[in-house]
N, C-alpha and C. Protein backbone atom coordinates (compact mmCIF):
# COMPACT_ATOMS: atom_id res chain seq x y z
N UNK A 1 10.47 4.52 13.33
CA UNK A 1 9.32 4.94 14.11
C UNK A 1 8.51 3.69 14.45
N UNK A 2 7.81 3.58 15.85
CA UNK A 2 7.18 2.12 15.93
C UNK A 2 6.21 2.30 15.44
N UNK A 3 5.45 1.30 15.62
CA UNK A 3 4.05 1.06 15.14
C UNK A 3 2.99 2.11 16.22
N UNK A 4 3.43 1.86 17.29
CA UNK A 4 2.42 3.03 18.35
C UNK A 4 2.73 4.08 18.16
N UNK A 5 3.61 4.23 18.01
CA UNK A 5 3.81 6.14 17.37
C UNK A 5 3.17 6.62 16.60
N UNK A 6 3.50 5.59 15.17
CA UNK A 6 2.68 5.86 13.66
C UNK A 6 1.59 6.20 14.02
N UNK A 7 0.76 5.17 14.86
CA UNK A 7 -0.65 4.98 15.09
C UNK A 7 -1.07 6.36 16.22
N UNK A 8 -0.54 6.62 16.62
CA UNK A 8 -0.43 7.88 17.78
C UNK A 8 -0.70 8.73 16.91
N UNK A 9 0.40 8.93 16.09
CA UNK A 9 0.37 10.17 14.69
C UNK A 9 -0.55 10.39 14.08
N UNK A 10 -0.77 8.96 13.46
CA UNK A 10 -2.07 8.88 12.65
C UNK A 10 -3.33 9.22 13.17
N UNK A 11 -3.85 9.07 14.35
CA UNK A 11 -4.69 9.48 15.41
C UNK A 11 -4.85 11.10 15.39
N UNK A 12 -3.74 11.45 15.87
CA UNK A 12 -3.71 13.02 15.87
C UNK A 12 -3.92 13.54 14.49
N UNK A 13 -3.43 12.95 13.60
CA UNK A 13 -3.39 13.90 12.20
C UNK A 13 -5.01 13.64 12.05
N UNK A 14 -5.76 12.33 12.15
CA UNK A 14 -6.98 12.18 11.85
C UNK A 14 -8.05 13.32 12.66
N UNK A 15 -7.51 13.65 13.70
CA UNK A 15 -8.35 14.51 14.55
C UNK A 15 -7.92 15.86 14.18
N UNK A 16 -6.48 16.11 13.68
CA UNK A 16 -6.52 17.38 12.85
C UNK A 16 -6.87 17.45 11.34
N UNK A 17 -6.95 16.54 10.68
CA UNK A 17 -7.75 16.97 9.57
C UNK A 17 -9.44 16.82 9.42
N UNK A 18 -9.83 16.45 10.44
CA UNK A 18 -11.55 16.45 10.51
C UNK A 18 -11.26 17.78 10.81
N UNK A 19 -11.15 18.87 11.45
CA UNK A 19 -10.94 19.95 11.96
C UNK A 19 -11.03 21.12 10.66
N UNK A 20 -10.22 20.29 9.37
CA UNK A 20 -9.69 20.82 8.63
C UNK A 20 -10.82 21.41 7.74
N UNK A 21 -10.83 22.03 6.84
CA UNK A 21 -11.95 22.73 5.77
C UNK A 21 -10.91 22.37 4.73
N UNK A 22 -12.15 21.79 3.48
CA UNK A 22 -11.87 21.93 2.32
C UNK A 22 -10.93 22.61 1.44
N UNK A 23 -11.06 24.18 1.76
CA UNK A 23 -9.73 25.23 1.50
C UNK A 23 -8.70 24.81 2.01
N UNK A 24 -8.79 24.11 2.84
CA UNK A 24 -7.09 23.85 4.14
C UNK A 24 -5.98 22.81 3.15
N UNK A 25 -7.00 22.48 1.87
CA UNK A 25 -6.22 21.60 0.91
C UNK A 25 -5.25 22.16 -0.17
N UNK A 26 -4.05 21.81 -0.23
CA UNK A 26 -3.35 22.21 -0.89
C UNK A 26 -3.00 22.04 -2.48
N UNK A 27 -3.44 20.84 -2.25
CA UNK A 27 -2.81 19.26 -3.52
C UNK A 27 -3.51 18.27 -3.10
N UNK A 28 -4.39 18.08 -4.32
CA UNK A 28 -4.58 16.81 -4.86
C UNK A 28 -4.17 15.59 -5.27
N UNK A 29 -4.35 14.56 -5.28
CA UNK A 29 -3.74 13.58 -6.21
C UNK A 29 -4.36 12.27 -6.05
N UNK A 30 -4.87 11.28 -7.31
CA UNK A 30 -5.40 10.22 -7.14
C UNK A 30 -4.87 8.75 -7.64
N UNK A 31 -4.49 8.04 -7.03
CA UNK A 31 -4.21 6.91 -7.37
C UNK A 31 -5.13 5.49 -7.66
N UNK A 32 -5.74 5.22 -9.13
CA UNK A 32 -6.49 4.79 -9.76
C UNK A 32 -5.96 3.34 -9.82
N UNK A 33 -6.04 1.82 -9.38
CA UNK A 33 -5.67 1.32 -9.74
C UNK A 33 -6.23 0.49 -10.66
N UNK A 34 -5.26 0.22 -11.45
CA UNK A 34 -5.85 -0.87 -12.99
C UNK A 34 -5.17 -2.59 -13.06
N UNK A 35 -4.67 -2.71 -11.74
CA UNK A 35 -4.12 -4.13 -11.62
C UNK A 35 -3.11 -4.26 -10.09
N UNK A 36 -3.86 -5.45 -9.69
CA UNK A 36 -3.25 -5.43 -8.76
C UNK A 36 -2.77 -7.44 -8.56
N UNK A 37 -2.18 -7.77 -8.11
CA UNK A 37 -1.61 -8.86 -7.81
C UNK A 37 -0.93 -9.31 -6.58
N UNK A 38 -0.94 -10.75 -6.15
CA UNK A 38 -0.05 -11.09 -4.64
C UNK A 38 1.08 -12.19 -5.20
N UNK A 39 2.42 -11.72 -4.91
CA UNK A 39 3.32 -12.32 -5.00
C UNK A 39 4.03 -12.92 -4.06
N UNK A 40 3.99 -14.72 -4.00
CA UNK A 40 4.72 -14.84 -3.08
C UNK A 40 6.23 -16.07 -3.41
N UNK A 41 6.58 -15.74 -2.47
CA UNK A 41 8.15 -16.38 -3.01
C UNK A 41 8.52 -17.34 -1.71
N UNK A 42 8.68 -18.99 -2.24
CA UNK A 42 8.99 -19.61 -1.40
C UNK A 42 9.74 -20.51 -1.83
N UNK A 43 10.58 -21.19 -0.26
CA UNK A 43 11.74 -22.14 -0.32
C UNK A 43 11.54 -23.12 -0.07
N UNK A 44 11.45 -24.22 -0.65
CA UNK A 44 11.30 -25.00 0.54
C UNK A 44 12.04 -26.65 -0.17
N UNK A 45 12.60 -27.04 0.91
CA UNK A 45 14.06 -28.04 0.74
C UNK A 45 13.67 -29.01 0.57
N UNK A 46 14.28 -30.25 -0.87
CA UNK A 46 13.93 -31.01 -0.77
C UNK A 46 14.03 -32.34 0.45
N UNK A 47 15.25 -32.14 0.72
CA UNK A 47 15.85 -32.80 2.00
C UNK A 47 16.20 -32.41 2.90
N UNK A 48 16.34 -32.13 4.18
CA UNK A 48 16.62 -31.51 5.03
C UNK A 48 17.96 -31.05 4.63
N UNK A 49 18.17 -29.51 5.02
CA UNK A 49 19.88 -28.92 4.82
C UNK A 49 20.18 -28.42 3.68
N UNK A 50 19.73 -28.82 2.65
CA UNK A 50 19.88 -29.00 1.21
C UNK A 50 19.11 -27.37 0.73
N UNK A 51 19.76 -27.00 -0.08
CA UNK A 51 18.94 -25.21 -0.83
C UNK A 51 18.40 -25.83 -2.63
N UNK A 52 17.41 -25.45 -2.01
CA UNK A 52 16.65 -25.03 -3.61
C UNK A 52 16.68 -23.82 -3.82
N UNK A 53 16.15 -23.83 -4.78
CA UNK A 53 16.26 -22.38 -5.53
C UNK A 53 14.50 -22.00 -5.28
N UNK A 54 14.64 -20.51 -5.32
CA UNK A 54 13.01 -19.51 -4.47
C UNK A 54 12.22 -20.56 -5.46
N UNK A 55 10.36 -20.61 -5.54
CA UNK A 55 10.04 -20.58 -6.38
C UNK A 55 8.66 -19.06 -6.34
N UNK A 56 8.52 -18.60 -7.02
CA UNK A 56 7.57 -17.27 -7.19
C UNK A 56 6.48 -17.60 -8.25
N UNK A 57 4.97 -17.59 -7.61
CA UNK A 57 4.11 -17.84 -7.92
C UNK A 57 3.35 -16.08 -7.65
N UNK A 58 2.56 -16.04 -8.63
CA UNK A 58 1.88 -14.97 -8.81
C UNK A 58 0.41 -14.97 -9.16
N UNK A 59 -0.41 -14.71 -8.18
CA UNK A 59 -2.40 -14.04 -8.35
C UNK A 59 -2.67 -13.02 -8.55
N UNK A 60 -3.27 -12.88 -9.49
CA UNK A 60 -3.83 -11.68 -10.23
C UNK A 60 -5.18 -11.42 -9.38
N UNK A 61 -5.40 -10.29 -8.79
CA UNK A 61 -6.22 -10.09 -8.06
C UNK A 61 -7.65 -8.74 -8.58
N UNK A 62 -8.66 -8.59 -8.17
CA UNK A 62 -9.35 -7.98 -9.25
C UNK A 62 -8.61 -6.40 -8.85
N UNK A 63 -9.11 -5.89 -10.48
CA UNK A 63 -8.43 -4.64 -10.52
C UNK A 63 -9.88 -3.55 -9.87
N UNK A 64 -9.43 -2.29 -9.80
CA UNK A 64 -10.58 -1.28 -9.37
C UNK A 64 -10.14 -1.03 -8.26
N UNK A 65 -10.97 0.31 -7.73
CA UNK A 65 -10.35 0.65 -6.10
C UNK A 65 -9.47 2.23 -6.53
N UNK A 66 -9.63 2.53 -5.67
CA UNK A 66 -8.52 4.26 -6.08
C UNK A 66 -8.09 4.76 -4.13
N UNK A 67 -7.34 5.35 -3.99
CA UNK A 67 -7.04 5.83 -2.88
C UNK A 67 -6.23 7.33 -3.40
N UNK A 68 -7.84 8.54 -2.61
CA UNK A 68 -7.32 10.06 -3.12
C UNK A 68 -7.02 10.12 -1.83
N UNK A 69 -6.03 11.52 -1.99
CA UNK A 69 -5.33 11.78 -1.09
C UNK A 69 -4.97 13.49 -1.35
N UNK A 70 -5.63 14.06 0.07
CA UNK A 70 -5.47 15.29 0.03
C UNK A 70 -4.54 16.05 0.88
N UNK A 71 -3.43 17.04 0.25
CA UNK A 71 -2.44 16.86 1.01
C UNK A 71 -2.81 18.34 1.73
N UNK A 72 -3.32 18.24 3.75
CA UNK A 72 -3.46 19.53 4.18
C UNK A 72 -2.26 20.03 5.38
N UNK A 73 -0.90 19.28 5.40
CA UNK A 73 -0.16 19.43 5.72
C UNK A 73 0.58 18.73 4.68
N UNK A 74 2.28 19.36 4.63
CA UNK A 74 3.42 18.60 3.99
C UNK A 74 4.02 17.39 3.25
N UNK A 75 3.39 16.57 5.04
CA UNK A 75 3.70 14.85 5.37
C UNK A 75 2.64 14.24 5.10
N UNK A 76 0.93 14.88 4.92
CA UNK A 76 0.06 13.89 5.26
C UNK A 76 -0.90 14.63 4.86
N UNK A 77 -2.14 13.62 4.89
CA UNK A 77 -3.89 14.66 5.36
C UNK A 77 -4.95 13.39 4.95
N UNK A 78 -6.14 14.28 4.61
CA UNK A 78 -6.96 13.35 4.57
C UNK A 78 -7.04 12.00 3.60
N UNK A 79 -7.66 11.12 3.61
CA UNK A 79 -7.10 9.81 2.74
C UNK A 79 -9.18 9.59 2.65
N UNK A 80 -9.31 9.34 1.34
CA UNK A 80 -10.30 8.27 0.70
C UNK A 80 -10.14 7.51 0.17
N UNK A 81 -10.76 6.55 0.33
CA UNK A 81 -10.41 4.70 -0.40
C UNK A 81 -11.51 4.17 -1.09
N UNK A 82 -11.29 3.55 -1.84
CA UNK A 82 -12.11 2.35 -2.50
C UNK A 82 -11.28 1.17 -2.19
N UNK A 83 -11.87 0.10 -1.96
CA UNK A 83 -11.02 -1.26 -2.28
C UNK A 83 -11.38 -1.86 -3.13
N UNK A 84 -12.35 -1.60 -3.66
CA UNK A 84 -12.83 -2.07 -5.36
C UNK A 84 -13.72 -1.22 -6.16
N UNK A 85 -13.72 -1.26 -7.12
CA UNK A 85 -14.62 -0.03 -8.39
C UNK A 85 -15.70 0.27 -7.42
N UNK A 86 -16.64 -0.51 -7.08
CA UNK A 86 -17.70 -0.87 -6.67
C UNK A 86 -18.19 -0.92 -5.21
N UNK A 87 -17.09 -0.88 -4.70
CA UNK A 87 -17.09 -1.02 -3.02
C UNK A 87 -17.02 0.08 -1.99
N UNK A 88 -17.34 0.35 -0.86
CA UNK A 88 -17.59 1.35 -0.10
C UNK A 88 -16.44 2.25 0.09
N UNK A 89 -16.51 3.36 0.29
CA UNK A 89 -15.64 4.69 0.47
C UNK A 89 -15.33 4.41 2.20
N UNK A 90 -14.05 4.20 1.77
CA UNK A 90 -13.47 3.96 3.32
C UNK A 90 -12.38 6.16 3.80
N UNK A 91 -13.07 6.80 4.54
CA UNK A 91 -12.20 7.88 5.07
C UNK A 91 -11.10 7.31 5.98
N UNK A 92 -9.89 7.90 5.96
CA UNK A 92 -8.59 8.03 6.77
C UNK A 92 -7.51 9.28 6.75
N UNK A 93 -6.56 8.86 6.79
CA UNK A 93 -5.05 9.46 6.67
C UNK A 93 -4.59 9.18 6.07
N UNK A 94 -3.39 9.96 5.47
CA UNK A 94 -1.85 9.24 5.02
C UNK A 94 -1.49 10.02 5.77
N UNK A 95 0.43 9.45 5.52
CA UNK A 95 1.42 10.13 6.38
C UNK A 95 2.40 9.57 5.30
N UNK A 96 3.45 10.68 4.52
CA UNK A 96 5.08 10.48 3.96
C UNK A 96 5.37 11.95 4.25
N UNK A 97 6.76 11.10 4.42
CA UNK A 97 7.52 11.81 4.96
C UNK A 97 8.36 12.41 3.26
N UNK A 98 8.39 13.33 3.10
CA UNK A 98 8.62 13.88 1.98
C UNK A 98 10.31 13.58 1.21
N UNK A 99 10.60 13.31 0.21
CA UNK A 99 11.90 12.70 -0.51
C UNK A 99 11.59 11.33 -0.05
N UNK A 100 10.87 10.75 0.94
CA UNK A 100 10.71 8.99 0.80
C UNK A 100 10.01 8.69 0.04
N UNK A 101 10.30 6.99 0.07
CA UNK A 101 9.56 5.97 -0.94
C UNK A 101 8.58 5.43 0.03
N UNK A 102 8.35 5.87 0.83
CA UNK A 102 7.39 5.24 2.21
C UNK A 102 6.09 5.91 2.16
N UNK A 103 4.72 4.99 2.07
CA UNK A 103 3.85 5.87 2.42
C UNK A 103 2.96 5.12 3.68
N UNK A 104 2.56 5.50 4.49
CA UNK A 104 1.05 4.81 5.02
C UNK A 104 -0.40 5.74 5.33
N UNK A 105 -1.11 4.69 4.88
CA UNK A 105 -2.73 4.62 4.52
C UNK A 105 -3.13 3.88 6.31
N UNK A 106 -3.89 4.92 6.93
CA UNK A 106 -4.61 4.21 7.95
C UNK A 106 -5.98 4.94 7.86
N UNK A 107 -6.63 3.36 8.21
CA UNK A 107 -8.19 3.64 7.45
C UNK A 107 -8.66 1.99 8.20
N UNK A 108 -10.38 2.39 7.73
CA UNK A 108 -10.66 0.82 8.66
C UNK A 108 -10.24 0.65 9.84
N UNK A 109 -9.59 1.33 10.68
CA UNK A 109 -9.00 0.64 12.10
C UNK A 109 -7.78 0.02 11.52
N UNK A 110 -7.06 0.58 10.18
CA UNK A 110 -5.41 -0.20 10.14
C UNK A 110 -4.72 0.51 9.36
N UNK A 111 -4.05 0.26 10.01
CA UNK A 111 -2.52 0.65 9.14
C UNK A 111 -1.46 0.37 7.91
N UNK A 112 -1.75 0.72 6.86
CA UNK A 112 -1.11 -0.24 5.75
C UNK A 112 0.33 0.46 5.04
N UNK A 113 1.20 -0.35 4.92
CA UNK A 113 2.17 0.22 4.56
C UNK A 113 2.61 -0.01 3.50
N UNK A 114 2.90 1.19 2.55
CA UNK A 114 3.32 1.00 1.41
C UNK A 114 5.21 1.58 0.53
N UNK A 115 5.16 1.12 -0.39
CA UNK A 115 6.91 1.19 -0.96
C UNK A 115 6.11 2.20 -2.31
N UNK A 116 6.43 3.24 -2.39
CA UNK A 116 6.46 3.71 -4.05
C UNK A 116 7.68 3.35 -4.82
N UNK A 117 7.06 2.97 -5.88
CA UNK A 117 7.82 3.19 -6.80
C UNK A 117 7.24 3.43 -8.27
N UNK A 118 7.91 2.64 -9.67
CA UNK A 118 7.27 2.84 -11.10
C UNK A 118 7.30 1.73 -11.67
N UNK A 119 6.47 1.98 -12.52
CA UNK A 119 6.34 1.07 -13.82
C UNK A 119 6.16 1.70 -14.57
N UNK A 120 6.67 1.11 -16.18
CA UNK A 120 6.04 1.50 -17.31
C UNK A 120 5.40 0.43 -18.20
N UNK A 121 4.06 1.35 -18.57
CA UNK A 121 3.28 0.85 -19.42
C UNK A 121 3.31 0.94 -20.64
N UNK A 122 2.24 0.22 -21.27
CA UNK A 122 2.94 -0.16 -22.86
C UNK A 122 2.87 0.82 -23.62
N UNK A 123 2.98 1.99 -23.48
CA UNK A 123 2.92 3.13 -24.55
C UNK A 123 4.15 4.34 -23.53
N UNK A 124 5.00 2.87 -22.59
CA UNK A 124 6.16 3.65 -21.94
C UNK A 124 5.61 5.15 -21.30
N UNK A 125 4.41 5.21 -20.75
CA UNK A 125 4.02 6.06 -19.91
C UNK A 125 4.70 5.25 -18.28
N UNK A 126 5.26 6.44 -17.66
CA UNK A 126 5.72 5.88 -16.18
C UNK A 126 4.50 5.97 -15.17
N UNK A 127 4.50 5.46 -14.42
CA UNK A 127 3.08 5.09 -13.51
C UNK A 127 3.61 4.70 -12.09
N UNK A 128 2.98 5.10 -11.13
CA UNK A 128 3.37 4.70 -9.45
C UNK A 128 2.95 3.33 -9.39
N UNK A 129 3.53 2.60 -8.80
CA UNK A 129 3.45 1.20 -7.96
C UNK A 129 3.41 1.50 -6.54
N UNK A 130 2.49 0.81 -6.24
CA UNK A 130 2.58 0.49 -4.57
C UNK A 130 2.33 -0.90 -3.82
N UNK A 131 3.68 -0.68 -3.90
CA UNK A 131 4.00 -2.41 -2.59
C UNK A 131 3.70 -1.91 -1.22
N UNK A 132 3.23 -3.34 -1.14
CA UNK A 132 2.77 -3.49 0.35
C UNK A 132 3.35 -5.02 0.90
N UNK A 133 4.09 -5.15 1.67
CA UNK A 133 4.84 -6.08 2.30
C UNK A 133 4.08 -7.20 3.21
N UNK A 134 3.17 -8.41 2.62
CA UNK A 134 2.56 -8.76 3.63
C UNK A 134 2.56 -10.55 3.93
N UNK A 135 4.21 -10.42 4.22
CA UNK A 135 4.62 -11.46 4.38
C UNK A 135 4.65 -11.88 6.06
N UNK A 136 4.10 -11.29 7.10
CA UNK A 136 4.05 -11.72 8.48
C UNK A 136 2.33 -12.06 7.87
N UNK A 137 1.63 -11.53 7.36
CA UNK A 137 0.47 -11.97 7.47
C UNK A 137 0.43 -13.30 6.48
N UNK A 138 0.74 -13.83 5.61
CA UNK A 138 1.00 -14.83 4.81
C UNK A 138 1.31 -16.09 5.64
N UNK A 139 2.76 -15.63 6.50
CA UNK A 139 3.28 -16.55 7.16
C UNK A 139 2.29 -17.35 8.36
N UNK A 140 1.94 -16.01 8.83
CA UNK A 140 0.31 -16.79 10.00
C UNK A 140 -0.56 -17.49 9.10
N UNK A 141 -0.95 -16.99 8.18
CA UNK A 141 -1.97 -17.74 7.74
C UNK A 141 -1.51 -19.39 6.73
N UNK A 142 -0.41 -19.55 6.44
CA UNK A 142 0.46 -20.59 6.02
C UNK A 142 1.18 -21.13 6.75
N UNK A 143 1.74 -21.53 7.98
CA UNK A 143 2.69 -21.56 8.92
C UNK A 143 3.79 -22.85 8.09
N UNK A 144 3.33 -23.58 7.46
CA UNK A 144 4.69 -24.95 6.95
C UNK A 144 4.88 -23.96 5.53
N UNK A 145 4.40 -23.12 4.83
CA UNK A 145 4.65 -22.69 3.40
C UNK A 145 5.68 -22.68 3.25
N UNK A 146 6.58 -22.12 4.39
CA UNK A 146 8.11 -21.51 4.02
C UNK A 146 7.96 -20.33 2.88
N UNK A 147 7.32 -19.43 3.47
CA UNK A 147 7.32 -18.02 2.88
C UNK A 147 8.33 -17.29 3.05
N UNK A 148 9.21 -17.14 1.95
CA UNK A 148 10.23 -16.32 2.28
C UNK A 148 9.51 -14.87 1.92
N UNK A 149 9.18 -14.25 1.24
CA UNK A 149 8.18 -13.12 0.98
C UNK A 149 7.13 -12.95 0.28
N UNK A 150 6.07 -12.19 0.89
CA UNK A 150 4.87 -11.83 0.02
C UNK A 150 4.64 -10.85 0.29
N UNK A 151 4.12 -10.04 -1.04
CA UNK A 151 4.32 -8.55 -1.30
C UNK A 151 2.70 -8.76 -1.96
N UNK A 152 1.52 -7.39 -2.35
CA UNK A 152 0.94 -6.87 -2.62
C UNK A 152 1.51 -5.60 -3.90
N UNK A 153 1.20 -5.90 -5.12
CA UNK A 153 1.47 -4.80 -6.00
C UNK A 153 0.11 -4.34 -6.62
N UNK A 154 0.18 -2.97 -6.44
CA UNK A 154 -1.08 -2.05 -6.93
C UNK A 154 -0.60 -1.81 -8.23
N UNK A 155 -0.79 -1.72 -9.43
CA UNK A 155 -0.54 -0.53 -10.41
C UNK A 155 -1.39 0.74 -10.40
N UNK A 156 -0.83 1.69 -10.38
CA UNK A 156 -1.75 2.70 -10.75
C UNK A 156 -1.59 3.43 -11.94
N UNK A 157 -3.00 4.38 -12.28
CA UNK A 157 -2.75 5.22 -13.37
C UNK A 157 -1.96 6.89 -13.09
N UNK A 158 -1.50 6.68 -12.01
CA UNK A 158 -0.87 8.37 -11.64
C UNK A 158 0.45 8.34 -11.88
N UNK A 159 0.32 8.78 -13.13
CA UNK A 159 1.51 10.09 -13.45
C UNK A 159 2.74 10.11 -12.52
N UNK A 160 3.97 9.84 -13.33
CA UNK A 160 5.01 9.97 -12.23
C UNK A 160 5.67 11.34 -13.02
């Protein structure tokens, strides 16, 4: 699906769930995060031609922030955000498409895309992860880094 579609979608779903009433909610669910970090992984040769091996450096970024999500259709519905404990309540959308690992959050005027998956924590409770792929934006803002990838990992406290 392109990006103008998504955003098309996301548009419409946003104008059908303002529409929506409170009752129109089906399911709940909140994703609390307790750590988040930017990972990025780069190459870069000592001599021209020549392969090194990746190297992966990792920032611990502050934790806090939650993104609820109320599901008033199937695929999607309304979306609330924090981006930190402390920081303003951003309203939007989501949109997954149901049996995927795909989700997106559009909010702020953007579109963010995320990978579910798990982790376990130290008392081996399983927990959602959400990657976010933001290695075209890395690369603009680094242009000689030789970014081979940078990813965004959320941990959260929700229950898998």
């Amino acid at each position: 699906m392109t990006t103008k579609l998504k955003y098309l979608a996301g548009v419409a779903l946003v104008v059908w769930a303002t529409a929506c009433k409170e009752s129109d909610v089906f399911y709940s669910t909140s994703y609390d995060i307790v750590k988040a970090e930017v990972r990025i992984t780069t190459q870069v040769p000592e001599t021209p031609g020549e392969e090194t091996a990746p190297s992966v450096q990792e920032f611990e970024l502050p934790a806090g922030g939650s993104y609820r999500l109320d599901y008033t259709r199937y695929d999607g519905g309304p979306l609330k955000v924090r981006t930190s404990a402390d920081g303003p309540e951003y309203e939007g959308v989501f949109l997954r498409t149901p049996g995927s690992s795909r989700i997106t959050f559009i909010y702020d005027g953007k579109e963010h895309a995320y990978k579910l998956s798990t982790y376990s924590t130290a008392d081996g409770t399983r927990c959602t992860l959400l990657t976010a792929d933001l290695t075209d934006y890395y690369r603009a803002l680094y242009p000689t880094a030789h970014i081979l990838q940078a990813e965004r990992n959320e941990y959260t406290t929700h229950k898998e």
